[in-house]
N, C-alpha and C. Protein backbone atom coordinates (compact mmCIF):
# COMPACT_ATOMS: atom_id res chain seq x y z
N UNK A 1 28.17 13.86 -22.99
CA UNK A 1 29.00 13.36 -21.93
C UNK A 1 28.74 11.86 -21.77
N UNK A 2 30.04 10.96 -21.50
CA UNK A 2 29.61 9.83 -21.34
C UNK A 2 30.46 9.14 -19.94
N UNK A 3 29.45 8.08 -19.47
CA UNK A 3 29.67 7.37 -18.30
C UNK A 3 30.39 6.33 -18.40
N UNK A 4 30.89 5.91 -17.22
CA UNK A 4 30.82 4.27 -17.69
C UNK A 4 30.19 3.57 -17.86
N UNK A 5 28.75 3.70 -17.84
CA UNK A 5 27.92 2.70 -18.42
C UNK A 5 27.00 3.14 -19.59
N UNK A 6 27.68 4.32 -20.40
CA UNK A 6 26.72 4.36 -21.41
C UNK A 6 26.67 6.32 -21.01
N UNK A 7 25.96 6.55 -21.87
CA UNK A 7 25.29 8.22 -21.76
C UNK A 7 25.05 9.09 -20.53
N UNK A 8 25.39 9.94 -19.88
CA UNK A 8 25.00 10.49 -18.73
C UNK A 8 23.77 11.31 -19.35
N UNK A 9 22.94 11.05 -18.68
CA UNK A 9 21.71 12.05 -18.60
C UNK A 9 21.82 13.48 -17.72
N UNK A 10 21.25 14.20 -18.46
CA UNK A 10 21.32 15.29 -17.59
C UNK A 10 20.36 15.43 -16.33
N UNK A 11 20.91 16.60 -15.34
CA UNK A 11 19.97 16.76 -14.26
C UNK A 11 18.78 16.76 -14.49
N UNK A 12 17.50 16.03 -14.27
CA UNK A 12 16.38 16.59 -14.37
C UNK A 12 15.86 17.27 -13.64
N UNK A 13 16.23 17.32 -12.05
CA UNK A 13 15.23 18.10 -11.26
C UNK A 13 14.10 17.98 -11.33
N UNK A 14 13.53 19.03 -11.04
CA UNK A 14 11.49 18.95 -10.65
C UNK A 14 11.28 17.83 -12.15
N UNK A 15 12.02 18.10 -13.19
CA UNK A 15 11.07 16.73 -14.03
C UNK A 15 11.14 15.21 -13.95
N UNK A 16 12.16 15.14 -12.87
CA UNK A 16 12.57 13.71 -12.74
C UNK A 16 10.68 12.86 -12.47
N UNK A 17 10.49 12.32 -12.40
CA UNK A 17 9.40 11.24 -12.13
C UNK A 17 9.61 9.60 -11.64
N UNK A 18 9.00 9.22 -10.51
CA UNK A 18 9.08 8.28 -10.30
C UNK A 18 7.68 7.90 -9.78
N UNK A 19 7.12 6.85 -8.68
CA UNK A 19 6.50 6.47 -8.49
C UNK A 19 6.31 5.91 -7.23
N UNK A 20 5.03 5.48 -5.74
CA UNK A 20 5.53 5.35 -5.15
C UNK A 20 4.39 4.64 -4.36
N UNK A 21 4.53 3.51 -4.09
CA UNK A 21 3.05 2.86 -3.58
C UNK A 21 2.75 1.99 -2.73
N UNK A 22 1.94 1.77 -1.45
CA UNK A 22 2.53 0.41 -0.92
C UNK A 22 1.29 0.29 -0.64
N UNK A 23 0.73 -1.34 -0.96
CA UNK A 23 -0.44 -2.47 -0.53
C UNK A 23 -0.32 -3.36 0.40
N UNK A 24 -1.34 -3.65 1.04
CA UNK A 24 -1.89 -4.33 2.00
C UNK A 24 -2.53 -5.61 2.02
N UNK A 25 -1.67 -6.82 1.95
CA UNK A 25 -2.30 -8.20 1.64
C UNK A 25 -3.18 -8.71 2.89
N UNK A 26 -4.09 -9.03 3.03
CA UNK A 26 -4.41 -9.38 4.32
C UNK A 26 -4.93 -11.25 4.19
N UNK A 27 -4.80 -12.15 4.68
CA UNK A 27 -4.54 -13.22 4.27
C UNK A 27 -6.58 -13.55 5.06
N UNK A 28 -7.04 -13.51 3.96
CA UNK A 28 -8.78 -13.30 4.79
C UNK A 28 -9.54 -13.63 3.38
N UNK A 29 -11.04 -14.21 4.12
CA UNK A 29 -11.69 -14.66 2.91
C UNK A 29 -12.98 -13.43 3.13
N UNK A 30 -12.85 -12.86 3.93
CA UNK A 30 -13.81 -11.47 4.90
C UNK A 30 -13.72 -10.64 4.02
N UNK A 31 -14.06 -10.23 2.95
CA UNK A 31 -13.71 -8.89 2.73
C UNK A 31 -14.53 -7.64 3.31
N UNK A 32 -15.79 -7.76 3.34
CA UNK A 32 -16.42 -7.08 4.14
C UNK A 32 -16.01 -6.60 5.65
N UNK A 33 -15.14 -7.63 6.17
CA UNK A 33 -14.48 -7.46 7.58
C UNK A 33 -13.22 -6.42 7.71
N UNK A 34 -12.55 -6.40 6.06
CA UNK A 34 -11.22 -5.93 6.03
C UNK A 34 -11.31 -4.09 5.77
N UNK A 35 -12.78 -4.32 4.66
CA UNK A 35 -13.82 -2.56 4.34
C UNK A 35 -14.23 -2.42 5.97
N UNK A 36 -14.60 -3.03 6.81
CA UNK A 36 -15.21 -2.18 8.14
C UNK A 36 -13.74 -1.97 8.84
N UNK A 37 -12.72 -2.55 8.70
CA UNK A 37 -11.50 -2.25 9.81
C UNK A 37 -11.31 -0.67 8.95
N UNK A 38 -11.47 -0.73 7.63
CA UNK A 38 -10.99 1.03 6.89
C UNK A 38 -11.98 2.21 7.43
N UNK A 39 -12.93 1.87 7.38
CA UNK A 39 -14.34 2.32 7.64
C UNK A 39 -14.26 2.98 9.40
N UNK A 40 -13.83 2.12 10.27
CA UNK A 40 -13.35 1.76 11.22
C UNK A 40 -12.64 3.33 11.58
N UNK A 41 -11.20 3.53 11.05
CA UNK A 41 -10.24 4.26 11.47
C UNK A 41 -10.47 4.80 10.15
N UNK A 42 -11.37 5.08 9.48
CA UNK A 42 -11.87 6.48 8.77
C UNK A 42 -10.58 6.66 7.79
N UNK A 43 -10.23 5.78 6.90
CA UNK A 43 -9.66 5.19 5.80
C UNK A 43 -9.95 5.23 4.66
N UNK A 44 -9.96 6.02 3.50
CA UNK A 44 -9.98 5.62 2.34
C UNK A 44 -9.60 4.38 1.52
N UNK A 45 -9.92 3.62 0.52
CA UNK A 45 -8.91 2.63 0.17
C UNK A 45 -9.67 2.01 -0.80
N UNK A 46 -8.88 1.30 -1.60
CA UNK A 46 -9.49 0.23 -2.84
C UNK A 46 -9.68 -1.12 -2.33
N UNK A 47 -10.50 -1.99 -2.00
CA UNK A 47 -10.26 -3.13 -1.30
C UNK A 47 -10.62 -4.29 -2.50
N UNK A 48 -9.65 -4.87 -2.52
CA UNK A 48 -10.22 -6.10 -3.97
C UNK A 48 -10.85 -7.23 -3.59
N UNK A 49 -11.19 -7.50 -4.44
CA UNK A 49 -12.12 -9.05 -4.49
C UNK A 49 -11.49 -9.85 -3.87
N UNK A 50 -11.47 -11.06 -3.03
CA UNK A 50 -10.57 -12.16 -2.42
C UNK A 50 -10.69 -12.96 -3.74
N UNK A 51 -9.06 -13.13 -3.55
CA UNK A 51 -8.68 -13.67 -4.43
C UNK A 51 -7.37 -15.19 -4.07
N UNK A 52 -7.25 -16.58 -4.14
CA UNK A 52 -6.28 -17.09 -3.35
C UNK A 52 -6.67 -17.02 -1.91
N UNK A 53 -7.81 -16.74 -1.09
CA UNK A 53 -7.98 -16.45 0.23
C UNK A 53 -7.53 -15.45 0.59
N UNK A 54 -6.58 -14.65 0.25
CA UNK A 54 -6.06 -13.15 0.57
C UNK A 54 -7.12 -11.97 -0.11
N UNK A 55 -7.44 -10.72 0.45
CA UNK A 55 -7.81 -8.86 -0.03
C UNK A 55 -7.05 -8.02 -0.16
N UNK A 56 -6.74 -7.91 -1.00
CA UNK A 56 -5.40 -6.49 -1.68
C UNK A 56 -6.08 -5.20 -0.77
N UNK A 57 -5.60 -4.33 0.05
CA UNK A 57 -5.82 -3.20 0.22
C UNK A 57 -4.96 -1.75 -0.12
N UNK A 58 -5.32 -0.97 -1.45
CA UNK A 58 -4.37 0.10 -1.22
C UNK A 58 -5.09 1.26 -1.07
N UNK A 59 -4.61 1.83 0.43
CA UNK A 59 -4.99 2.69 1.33
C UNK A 59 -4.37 3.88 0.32
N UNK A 60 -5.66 4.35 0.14
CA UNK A 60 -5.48 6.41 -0.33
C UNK A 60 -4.16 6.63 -0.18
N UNK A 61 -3.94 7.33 1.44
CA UNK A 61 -2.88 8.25 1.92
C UNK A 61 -1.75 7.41 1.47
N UNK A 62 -1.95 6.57 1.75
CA UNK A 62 -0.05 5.85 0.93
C UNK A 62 1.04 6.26 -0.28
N UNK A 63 -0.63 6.75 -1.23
CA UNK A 63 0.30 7.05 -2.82
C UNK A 63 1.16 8.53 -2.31
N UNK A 64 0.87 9.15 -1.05
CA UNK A 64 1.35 10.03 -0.56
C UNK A 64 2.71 9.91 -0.03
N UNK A 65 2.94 8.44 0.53
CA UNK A 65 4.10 8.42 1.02
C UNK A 65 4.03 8.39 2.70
N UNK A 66 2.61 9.07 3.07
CA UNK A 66 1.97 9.30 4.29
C UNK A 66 2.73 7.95 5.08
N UNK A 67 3.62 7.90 5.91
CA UNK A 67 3.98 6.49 7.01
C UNK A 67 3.05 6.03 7.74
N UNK A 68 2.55 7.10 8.89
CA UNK A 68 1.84 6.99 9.72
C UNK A 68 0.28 6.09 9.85
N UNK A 69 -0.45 6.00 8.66
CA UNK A 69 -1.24 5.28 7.97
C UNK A 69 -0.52 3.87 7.62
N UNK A 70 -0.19 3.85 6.71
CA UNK A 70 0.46 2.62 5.87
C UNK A 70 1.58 2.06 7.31
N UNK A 71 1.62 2.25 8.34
CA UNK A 71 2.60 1.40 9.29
C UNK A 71 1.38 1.06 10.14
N UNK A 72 0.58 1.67 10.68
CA UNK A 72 -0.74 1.22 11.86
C UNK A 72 -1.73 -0.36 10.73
N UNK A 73 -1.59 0.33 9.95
CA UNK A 73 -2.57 -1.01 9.29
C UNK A 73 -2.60 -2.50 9.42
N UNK A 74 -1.50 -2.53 9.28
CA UNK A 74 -1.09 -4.06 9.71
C UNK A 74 -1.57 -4.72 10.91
N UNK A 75 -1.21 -3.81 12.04
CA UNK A 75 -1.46 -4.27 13.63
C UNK A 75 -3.22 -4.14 13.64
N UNK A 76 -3.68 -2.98 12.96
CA UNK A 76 -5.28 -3.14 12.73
C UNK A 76 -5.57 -4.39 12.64
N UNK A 77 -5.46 -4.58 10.97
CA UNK A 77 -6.17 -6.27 10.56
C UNK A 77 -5.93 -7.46 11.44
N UNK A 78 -4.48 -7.13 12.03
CA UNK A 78 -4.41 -7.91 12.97
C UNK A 78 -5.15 -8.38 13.96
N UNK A 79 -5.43 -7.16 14.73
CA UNK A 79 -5.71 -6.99 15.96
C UNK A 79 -7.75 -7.28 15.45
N UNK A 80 -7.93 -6.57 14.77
CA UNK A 80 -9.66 -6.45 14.74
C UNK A 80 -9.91 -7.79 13.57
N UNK A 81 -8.87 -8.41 12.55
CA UNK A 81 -9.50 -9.35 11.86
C UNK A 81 -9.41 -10.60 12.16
N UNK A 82 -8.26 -10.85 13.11
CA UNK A 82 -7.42 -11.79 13.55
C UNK A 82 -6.71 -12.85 12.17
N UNK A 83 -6.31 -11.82 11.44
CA UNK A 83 -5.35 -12.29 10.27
C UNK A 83 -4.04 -12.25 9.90
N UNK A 84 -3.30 -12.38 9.64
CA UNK A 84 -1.76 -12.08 8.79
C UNK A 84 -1.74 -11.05 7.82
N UNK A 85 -1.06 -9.57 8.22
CA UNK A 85 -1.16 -9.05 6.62
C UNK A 85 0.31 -8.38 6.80
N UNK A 86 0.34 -8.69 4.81
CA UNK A 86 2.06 -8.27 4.75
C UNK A 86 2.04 -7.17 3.66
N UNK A 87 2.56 -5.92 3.97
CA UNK A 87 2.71 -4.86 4.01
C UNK A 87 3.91 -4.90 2.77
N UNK A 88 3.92 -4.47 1.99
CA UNK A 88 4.30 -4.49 0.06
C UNK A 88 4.30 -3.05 -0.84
């Protein structure tokens, strides 16, 4: 079968695959400050090296899709690091 743009693929259903992830820039030279805000509200997470003055954080529950986590974080670092972080 063909589309207008070329081949229709068939349904995949359950095999379709995608991907799904969101990080936590926090604009801080602290990293130790950014591990106690996780530590803090009992957080899993990868916290990277400062790098540019910013700490990459990607919080566990996120690769889940989990909102509730991945939306509070921001106002955290905020509130307990007194930093900027933009949510990606």
């Amino acid at each position: 079968m063909r589309g207008p743009h070329g081949p229709r693929l068939p349904n995949l259903g359950d095999l379709a695959m995608g991907n799904f992830y969101v990080n936590h820039t926090v604009k801080t030279g602290d990293r130790d400050k950014v591990a106690a805000v996780l530590r803090h509200n009992k957080l899993a997470a990868y916290v990277s090296p400062v790098r540019n003055g910013c700490v990459v954080v990607a919080e566990e529950q996120a690769d889940s899709q989990a909102t509730a986590p991945s939306s509070a974080l921001p106002s955290c670092f905020q509130l307990r690091c007194k930093h900027p972080c933009l949510r990606c």
